[in-house]
C-alpha atoms as a PDB file:
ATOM      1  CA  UNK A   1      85.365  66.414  10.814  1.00  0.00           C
ATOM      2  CA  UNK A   2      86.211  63.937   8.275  1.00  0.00           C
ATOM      3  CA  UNK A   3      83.005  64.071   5.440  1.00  0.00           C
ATOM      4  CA  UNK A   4      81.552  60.315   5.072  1.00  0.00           C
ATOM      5  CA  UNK A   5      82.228  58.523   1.840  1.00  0.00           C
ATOM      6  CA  UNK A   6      80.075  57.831  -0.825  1.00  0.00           C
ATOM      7  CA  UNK A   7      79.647  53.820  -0.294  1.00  0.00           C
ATOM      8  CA  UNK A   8      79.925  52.867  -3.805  1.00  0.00           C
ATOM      9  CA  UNK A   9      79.224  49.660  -6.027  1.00  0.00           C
ATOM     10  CA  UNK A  10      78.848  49.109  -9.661  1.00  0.00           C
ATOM     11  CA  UNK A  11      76.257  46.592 -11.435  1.00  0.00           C
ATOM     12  CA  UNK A  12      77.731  44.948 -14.808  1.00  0.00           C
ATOM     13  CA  UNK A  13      76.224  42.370 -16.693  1.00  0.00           C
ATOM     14  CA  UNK A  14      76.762  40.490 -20.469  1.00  0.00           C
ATOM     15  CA  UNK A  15      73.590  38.464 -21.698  1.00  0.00           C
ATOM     16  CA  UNK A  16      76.037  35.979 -22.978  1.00  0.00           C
ATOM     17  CA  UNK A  17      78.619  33.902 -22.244  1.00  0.00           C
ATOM     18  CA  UNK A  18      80.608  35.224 -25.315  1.00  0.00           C
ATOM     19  CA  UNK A  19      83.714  37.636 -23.852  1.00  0.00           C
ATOM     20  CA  UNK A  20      83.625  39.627 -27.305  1.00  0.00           C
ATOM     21  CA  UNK A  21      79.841  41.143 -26.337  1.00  0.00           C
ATOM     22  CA  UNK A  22      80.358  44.467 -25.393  1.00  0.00           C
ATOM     23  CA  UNK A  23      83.439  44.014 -23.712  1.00  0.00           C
ATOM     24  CA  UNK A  24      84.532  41.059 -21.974  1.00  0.00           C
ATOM     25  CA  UNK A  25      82.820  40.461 -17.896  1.00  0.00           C
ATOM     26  CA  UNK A  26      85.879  40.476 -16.824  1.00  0.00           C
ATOM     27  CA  UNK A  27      86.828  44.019 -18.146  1.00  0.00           C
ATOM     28  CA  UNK A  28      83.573  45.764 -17.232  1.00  0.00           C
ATOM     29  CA  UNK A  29      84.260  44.795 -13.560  1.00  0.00           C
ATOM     30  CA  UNK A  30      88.030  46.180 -13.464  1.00  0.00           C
ATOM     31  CA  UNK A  31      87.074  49.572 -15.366  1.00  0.00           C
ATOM     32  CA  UNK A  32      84.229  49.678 -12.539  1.00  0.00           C
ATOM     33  CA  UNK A  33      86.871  49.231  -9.501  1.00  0.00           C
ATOM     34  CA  UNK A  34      89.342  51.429 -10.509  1.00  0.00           C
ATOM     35  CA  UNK A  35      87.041  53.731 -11.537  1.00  0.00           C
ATOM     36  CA  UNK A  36      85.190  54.142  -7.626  1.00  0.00           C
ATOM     37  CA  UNK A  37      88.868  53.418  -6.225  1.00  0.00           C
ATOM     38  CA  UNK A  38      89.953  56.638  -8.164  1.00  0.00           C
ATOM     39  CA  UNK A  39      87.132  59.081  -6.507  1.00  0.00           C
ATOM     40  CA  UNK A  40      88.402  60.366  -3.067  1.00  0.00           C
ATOM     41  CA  UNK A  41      85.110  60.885  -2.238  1.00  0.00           C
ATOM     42  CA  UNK A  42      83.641  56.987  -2.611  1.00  0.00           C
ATOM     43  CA  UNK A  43      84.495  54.276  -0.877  1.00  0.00           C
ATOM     44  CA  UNK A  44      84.496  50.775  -2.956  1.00  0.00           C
ATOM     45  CA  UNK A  45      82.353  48.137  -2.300  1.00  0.00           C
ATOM     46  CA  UNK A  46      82.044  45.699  -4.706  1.00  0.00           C
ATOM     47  CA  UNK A  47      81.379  44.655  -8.318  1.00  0.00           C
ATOM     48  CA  UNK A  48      78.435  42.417  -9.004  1.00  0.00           C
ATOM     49  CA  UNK A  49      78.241  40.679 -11.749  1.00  0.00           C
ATOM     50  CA  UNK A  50      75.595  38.667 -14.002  1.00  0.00           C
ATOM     51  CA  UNK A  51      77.657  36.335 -16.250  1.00  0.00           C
ATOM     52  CA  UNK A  52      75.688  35.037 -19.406  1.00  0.00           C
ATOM     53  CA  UNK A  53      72.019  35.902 -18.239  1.00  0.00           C
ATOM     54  CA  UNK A  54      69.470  37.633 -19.861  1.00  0.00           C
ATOM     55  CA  UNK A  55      68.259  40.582 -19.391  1.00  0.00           C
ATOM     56  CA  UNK A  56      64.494  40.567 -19.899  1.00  0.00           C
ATOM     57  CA  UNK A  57      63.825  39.171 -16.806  1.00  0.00           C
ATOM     58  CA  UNK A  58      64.904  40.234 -13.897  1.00  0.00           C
ATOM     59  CA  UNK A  59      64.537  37.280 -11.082  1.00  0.00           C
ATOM     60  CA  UNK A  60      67.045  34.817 -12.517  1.00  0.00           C
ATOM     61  CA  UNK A  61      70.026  37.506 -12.031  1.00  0.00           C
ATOM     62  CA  UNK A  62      71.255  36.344  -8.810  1.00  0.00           C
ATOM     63  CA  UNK A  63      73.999  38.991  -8.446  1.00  0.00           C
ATOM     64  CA  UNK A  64      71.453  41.768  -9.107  1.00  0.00           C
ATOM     65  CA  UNK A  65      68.992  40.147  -6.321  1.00  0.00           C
ATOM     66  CA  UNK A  66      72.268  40.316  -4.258  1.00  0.00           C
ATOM     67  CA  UNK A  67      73.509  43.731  -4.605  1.00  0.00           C
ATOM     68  CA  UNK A  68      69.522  44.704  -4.264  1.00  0.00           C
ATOM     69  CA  UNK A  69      69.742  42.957  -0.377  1.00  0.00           C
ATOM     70  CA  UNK A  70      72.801  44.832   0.149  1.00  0.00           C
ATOM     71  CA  UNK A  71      70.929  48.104  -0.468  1.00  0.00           C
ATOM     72  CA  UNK A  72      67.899  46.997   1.846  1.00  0.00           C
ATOM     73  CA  UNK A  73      70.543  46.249   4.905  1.00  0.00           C
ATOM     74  CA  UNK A  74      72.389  49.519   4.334  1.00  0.00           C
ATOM     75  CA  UNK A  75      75.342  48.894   2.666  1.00  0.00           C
ATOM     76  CA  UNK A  76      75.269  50.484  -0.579  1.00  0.00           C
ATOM     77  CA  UNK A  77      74.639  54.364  -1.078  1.00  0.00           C
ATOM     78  CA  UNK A  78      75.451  54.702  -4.937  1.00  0.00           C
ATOM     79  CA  UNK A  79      75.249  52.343  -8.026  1.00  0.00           C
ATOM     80  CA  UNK A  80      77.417  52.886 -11.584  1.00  0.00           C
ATOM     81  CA  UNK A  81      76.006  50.482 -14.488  1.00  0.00           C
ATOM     82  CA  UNK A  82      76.942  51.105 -17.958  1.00  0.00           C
ATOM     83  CA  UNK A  83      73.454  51.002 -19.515  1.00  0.00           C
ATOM     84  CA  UNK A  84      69.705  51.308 -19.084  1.00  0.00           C
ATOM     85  CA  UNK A  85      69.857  47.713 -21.249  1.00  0.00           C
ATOM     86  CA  UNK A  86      72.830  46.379 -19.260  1.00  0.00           C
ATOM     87  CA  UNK A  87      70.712  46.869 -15.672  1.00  0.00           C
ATOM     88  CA  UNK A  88      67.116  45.370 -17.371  1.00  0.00           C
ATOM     89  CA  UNK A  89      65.075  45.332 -20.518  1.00  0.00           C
ATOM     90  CA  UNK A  90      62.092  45.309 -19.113  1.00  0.00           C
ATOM     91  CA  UNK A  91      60.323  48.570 -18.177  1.00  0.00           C
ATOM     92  CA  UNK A  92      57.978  47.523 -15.323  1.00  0.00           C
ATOM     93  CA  UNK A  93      60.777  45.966 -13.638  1.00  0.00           C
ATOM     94  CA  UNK A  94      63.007  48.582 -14.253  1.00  0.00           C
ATOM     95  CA  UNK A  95      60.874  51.432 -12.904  1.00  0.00           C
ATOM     96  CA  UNK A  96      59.939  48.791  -9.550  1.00  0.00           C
ATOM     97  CA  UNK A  97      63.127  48.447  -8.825  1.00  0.00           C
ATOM     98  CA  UNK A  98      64.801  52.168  -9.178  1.00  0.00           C
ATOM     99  CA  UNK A  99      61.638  53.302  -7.029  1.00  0.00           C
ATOM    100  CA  UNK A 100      62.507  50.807  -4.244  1.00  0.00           C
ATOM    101  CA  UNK A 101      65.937  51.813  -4.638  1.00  0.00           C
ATOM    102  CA  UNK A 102      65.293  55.557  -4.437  1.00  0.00           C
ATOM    103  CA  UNK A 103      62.955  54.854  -1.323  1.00  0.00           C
ATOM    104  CA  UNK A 104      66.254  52.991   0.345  1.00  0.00           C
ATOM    105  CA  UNK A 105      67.936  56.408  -0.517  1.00  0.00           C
ATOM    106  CA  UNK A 106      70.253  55.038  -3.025  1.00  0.00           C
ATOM    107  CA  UNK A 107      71.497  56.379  -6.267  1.00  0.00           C
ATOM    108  CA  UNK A 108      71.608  54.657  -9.471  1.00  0.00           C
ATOM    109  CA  UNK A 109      73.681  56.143 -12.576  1.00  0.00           C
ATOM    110  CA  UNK A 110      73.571  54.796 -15.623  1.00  0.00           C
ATOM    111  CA  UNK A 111      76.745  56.263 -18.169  1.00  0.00           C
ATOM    112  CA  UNK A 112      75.547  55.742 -21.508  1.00  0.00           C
ATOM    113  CA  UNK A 113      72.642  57.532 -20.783  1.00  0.00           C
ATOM    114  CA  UNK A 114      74.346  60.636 -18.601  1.00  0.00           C
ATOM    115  CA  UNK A 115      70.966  59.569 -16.106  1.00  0.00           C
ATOM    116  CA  UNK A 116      71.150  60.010 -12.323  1.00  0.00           C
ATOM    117  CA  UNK A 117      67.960  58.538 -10.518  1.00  0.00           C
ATOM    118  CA  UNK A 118      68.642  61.150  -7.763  1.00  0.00           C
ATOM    119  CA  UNK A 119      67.817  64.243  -9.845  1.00  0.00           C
ATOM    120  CA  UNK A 120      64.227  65.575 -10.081  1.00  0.00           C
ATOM    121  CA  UNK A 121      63.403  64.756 -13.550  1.00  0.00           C
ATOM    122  CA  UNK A 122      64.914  60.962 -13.002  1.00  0.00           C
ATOM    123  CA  UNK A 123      62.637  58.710 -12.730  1.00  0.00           C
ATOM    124  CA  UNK A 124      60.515  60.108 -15.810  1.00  0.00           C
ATOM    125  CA  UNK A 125      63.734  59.664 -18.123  1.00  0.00           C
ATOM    126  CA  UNK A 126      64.501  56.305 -16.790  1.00  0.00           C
ATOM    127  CA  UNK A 127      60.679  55.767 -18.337  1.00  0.00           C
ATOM    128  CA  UNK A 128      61.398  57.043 -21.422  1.00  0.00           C
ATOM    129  CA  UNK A 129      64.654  54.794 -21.548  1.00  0.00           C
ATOM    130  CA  UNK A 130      63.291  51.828 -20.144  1.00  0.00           C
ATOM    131  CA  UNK A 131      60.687  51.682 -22.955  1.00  0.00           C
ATOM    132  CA  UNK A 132      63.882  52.376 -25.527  1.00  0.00           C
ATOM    133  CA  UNK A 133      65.294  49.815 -24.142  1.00  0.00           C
ATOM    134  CA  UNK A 134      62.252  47.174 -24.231  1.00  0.00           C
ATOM    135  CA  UNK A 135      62.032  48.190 -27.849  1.00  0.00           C
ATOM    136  CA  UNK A 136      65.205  46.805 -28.467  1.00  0.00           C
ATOM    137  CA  UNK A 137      64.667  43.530 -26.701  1.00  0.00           C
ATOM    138  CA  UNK A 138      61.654  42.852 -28.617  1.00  0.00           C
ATOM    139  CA  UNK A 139      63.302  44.304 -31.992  1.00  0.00           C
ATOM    140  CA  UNK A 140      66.528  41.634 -31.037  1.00  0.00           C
ATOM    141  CA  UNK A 141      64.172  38.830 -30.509  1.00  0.00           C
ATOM    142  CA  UNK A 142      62.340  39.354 -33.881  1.00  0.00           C
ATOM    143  CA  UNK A 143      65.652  39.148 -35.506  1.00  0.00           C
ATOM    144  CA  UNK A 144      66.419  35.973 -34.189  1.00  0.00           C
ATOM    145  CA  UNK A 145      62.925  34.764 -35.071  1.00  0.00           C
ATOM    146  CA  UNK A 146      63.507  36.133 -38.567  1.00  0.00           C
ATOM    147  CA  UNK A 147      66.484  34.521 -38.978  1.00  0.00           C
ATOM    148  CA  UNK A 148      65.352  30.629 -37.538  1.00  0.00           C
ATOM    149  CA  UNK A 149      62.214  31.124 -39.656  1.00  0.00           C
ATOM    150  CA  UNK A 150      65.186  31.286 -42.994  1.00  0.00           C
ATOM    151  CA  UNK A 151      66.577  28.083 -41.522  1.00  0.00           C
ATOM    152  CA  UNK A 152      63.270  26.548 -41.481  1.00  0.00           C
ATOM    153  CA  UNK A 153      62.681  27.571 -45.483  1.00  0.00           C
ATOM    154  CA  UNK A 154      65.924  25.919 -46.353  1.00  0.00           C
ATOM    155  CA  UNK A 155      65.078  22.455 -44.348  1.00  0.00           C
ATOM    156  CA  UNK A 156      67.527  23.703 -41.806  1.00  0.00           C
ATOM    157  CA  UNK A 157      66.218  23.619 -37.742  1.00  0.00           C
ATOM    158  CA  UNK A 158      68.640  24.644 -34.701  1.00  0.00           C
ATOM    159  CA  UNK A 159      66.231  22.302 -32.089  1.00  0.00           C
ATOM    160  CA  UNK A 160      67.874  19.862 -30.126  1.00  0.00           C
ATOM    161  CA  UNK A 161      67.018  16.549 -31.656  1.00  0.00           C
ATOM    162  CA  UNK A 162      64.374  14.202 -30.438  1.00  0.00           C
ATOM    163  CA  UNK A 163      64.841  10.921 -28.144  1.00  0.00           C
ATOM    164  CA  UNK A 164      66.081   8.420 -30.608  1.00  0.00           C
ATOM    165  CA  UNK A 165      68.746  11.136 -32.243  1.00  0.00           C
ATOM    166  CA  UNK A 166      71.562  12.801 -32.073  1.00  0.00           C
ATOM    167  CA  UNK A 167      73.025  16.089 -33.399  1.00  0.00           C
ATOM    168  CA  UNK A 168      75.512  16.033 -36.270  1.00  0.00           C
ATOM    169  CA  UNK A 169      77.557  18.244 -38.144  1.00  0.00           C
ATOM    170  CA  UNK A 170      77.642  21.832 -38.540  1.00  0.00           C
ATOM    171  CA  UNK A 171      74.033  22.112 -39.861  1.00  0.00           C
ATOM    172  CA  UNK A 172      72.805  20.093 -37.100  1.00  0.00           C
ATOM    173  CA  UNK A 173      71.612  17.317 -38.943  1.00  0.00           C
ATOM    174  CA  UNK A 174      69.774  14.938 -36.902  1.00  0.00           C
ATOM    175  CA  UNK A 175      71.519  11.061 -36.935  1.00  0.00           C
ATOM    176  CA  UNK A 176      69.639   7.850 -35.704  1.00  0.00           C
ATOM    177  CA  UNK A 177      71.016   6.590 -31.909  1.00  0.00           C
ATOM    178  CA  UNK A 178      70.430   2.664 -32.562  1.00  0.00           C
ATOM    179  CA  UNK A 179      69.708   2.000 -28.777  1.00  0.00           C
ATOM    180  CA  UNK A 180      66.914   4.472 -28.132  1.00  0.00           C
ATOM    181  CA  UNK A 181      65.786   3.901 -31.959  1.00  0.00           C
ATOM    182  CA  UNK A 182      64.365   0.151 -30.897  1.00  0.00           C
ATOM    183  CA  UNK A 183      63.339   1.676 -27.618  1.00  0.00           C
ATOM    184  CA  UNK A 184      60.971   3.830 -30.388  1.00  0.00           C
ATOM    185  CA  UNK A 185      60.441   0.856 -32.218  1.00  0.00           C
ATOM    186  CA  UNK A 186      59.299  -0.904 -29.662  1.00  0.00           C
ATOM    187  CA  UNK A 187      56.453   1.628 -27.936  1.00  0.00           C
ATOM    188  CA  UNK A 188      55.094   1.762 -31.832  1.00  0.00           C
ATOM    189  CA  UNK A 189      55.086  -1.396 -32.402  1.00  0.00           C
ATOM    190  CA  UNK A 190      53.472  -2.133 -28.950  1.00  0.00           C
ATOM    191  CA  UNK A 191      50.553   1.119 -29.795  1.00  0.00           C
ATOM    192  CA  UNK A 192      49.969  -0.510 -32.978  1.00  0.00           C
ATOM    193  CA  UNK A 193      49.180  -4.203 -31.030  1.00  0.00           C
ATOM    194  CA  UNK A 194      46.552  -2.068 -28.650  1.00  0.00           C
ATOM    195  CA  UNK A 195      48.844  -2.618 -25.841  1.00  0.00           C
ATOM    196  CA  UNK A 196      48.088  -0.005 -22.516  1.00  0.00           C
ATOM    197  CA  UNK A 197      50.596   3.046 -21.879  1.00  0.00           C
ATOM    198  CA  UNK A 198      51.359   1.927 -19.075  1.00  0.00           C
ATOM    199  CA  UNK A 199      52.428  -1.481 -20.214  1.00  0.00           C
ATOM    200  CA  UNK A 200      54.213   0.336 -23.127  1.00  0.00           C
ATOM    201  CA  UNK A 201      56.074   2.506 -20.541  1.00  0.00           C
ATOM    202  CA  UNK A 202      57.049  -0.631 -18.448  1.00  0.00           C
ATOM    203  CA  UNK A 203      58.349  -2.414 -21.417  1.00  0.00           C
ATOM    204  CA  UNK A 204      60.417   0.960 -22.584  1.00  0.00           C
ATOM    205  CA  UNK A 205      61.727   1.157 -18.924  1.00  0.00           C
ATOM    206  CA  UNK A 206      63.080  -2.079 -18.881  1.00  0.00           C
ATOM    207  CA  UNK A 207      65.001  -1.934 -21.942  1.00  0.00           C
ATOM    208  CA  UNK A 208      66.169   1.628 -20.653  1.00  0.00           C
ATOM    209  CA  UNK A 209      67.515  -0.404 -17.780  1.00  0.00           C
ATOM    210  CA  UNK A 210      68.852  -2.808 -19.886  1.00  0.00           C
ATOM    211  CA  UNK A 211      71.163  -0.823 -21.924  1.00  0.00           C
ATOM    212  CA  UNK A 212      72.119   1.249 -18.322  1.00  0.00           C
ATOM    213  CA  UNK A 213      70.025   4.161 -19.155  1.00  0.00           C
ATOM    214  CA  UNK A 214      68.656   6.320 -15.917  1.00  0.00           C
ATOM    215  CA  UNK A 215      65.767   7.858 -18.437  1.00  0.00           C
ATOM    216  CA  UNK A 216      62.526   7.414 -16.572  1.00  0.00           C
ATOM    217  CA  UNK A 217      59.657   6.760 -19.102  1.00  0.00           C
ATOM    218  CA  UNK A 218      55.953   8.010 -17.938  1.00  0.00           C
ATOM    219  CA  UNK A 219      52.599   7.656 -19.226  1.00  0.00           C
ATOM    220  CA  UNK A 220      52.110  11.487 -20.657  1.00  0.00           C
ATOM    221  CA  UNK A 221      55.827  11.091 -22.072  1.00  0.00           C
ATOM    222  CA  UNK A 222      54.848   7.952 -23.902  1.00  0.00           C
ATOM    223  CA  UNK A 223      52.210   9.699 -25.284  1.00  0.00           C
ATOM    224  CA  UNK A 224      53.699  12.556 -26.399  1.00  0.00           C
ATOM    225  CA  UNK A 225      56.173  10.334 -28.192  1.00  0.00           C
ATOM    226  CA  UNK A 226      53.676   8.239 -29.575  1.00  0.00           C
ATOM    227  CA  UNK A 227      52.015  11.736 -31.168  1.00  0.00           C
ATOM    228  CA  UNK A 228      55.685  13.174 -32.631  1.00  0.00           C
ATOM    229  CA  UNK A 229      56.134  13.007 -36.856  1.00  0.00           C
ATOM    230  CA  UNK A 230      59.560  13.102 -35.869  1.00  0.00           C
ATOM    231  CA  UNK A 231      59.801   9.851 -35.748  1.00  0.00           C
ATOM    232  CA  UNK A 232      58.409   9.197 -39.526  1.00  0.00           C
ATOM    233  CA  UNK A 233      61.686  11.627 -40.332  1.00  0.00           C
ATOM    234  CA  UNK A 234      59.126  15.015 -40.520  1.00  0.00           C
ATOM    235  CA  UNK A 235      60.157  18.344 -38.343  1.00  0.00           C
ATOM    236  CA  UNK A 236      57.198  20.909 -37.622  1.00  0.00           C
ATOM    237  CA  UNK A 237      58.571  24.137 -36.234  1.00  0.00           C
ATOM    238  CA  UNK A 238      56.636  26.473 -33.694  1.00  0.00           C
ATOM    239  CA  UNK A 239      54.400  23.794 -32.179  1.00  0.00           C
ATOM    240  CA  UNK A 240      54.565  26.258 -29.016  1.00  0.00           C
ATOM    241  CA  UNK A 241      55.199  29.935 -29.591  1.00  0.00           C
ATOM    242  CA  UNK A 242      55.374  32.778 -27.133  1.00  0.00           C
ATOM    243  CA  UNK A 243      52.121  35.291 -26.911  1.00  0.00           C
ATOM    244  CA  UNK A 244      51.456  38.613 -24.506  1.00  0.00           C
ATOM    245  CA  UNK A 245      48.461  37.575 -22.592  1.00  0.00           C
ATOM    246  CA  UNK A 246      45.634  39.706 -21.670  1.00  0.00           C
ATOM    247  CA  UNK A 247      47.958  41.031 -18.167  1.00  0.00           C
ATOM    248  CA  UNK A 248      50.426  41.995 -20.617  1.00  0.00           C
ATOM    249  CA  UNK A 249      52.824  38.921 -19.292  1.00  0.00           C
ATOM    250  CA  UNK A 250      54.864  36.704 -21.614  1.00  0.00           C
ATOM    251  CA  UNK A 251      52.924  33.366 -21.512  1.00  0.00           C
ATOM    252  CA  UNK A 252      54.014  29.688 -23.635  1.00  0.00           C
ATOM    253  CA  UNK A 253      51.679  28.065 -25.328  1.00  0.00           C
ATOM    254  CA  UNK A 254      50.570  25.327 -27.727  1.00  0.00           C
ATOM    255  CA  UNK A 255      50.398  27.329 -31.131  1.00  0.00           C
ATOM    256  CA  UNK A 256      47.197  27.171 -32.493  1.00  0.00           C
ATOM    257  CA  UNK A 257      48.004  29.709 -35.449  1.00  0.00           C
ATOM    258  CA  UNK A 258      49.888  32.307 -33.555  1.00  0.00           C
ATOM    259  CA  UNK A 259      52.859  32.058 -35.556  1.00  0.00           C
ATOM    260  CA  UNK A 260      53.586  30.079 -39.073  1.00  0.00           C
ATOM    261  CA  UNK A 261      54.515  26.716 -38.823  1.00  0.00           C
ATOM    262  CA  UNK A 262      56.860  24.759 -41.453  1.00  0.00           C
ATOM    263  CA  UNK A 263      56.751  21.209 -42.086  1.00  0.00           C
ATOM    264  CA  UNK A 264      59.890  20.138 -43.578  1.00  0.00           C
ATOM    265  CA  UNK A 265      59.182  16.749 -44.769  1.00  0.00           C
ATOM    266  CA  UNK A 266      62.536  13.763 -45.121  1.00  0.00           C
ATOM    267  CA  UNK A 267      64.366  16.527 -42.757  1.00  0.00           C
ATOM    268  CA  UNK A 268      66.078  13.678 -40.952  1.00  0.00           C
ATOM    269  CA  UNK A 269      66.219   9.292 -41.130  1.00  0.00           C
ATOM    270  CA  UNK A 270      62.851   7.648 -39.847  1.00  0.00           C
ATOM    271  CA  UNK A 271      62.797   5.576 -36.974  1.00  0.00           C
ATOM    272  CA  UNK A 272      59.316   4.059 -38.037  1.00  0.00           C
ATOM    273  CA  UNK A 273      57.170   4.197 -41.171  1.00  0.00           C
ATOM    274  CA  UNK A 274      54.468   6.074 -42.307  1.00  0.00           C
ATOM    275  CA  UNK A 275      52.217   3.543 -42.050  1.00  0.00           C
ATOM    276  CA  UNK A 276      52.861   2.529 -38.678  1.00  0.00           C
ATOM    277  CA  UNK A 277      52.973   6.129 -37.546  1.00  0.00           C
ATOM    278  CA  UNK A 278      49.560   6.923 -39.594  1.00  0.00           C
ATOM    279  CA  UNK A 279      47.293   3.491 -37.894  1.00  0.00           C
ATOM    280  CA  UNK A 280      48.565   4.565 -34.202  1.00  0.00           C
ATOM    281  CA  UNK A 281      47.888   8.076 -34.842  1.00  0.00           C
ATOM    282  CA  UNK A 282      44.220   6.715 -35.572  1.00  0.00           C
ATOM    283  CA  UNK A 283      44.208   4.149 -32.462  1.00  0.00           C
ATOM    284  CA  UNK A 284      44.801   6.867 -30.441  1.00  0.00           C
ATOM    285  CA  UNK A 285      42.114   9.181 -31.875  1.00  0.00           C
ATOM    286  CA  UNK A 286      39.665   6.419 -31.377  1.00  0.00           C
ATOM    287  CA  UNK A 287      40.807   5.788 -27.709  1.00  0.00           C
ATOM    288  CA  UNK A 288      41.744   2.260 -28.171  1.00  0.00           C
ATOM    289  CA  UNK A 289      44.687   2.554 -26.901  1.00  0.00           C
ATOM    290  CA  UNK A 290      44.639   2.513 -23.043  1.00  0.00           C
ATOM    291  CA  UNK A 291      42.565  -0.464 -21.877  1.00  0.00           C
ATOM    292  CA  UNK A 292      39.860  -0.279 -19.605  1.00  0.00           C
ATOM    293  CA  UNK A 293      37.378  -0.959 -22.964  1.00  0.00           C
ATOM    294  CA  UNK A 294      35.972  -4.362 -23.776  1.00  0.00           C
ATOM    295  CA  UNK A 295      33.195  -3.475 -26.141  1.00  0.00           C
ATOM    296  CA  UNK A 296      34.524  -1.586 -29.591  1.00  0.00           C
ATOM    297  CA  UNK A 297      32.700  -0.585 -33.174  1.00  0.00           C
ATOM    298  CA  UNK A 298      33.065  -2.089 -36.447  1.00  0.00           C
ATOM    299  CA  UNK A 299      35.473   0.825 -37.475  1.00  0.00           C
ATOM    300  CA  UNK A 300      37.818   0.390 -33.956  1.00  0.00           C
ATOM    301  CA  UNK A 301      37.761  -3.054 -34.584  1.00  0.00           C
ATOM    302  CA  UNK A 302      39.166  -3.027 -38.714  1.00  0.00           C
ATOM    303  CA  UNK A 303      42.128  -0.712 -37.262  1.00  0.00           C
ATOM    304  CA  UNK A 304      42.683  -2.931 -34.267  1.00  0.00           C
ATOM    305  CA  UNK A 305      43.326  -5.861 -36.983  1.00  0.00           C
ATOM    306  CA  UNK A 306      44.801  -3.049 -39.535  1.00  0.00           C
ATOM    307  CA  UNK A 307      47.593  -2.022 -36.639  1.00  0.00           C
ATOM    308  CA  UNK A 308      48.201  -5.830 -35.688  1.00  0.00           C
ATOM    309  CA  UNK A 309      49.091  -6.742 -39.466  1.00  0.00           C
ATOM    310  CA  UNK A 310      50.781  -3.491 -39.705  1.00  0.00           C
ATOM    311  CA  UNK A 311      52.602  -3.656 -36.525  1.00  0.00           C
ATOM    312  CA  UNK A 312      53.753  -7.195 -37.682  1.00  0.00           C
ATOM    313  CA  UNK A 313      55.276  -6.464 -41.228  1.00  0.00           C
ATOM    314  CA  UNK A 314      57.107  -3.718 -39.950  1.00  0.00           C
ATOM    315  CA  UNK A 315      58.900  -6.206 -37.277  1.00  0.00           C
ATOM    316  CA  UNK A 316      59.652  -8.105 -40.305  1.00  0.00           C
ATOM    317  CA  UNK A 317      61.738  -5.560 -41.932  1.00  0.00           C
ATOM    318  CA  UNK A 318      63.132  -4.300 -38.785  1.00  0.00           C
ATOM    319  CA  UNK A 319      64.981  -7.699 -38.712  1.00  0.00           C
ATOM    320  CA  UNK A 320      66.013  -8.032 -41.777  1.00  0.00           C
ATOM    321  CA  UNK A 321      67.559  -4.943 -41.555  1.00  0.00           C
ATOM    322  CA  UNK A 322      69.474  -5.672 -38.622  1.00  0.00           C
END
């Protein structure tokens, strides 16, 4: 009687989309075919593959998910991967998922590390490696923080550039766009006069429209543009950083001294002045911005006038500059 064969497949995966890490995609998965076509005693049945994902998380790799489904309906008896790192970088998902795979009564091997799940001691080195291999996640990601923070000390950021500019250049300088500079202008100029969001928003959508633009302004995003020193030509790094919360989870968060912040003042061409920027930041601290208020103090009422006469001037010099 003819023995049953081994019903193999073989997990690969590259974190990026670059064909020079570790061997290009396509390479892993060939080496991986050939090598279960070559054993007489496996029978091939696939290669999945996670192109460009990362490997810290483990529910946005949809070929993993996949080949996982394949084991729960019976398919699959034995996986090849190259690497603890290469199948996850994350220990408690690491450990969850060789466990359900070992209760499914399939076999994961892992080359670099000479590890079969199947063997007593398994699960206990796959532990031990796991946590290796979390090390060197977090020890990669300080790197990269390391390095942005240099960029950063020499005026240099790597963020995408705010509404109102445009990348440039191999330093990825930040240029003005003209059109969505007087759509700026404008919701300034309009905070400064003590005019609602929401009237601000309407006006900002209809010159959106105007120029054929399908950007969608909204209250909170007027807001939030209204609040930005971008727009005075300032960049602040880290206002949201990444901390380990009390479950041990990765979390995002506004930074409220987690991490060091640098300001790198003139970093790119203002939109809008200083002075403009400075009386709406102080409209909006005093709440007169919004409507809804009829009766204001002595103070609200000197920067109501102050961010009219402001406002004004600096529609002045916007047209003479045009």
């Amino acid at each position: 009687m003819e023995n049953k064969k081994i019903r193999a497949c073989a997990y690969c995966r590259v974190s990026t989309a670059s064909d020079t890490q570790d061997g290009s995609f396509e390479v892993q998965c060939e080496y991986y075919e050939r090598l279960i076509n070559s054993d007489p005693e496996m029978e091939f049945v696939g290669v999945y593959g996670d192109h460009g994902k990362s490997g810290r998380k483990m529910y946005n790799r949809e070929e993993l998910n996949r080949m996982i489904k394949d084991c729960e309906d019976g398919k699959i008896d034995l996986i090849l991967t190259k690497s603890i790192s290469r199948f996850a970088r994350n220990m408690a998902d690491c450990v969850e998922t060789v466990r359900h795979l070992k209760e499914l009564g399939v076999r994961v091997l892992f080359e670099k590390e000479n590890l079969d799940t199947d063997t007593m001691t398994g699960e206990l080195i796959l532990g031990i490696l796991a946590t290796i291999a979390q090390e060197e996640s977090i020890s990669l990601s300080q790197n990269q923080a390391w390095s942005r923070m240099k960029h950063l000390e020499r005026g240099e950021t790597w963020s995408p550039p705010r509404y109102g500019y445009t990348s440039d250049g191999k330093n990825h300088g930040w240029v003005i766009v003209p059109n969505q500079a007087e759509v700026v202008r404008m919701a300034f100029y309009m905070a400064a006069m003590c005019h609602t969001y929401s009237e601000i928003r309407d006006e900002m959508n209809r010159m959106e429209r105007e120029e054929g633009s399908e950007k969608v302004w909204t209250n909170p995003t007027v807001a939030l543009l209204l609040r930005s020193e971008n727009y005075v030509g300032d960049f602040l790094s880290n206002k949201e950083c990444t901390i380990i919360d009390s479950n041990g989870k990765e979390k995002r968060v506004k930074n409220k001294g987690f991490v060091d912040q640098i300001l790198i003042e003139g970093h790119h061409p203002a939109i809008v002045s200083h002075e403009l920027f400075d009386i709406v930041q102080e409209l909006i601290k005093h709440g007169t911005i919004g409507g809804g208020r009829s009766v204001f103090s002595a103070e609200e009422k000197y920067l109501m006038e102050k961010g009219q006469k402001i406002a004004e001037k600096e529609v002045k010099l916007w047209e003479a500059q045009r």
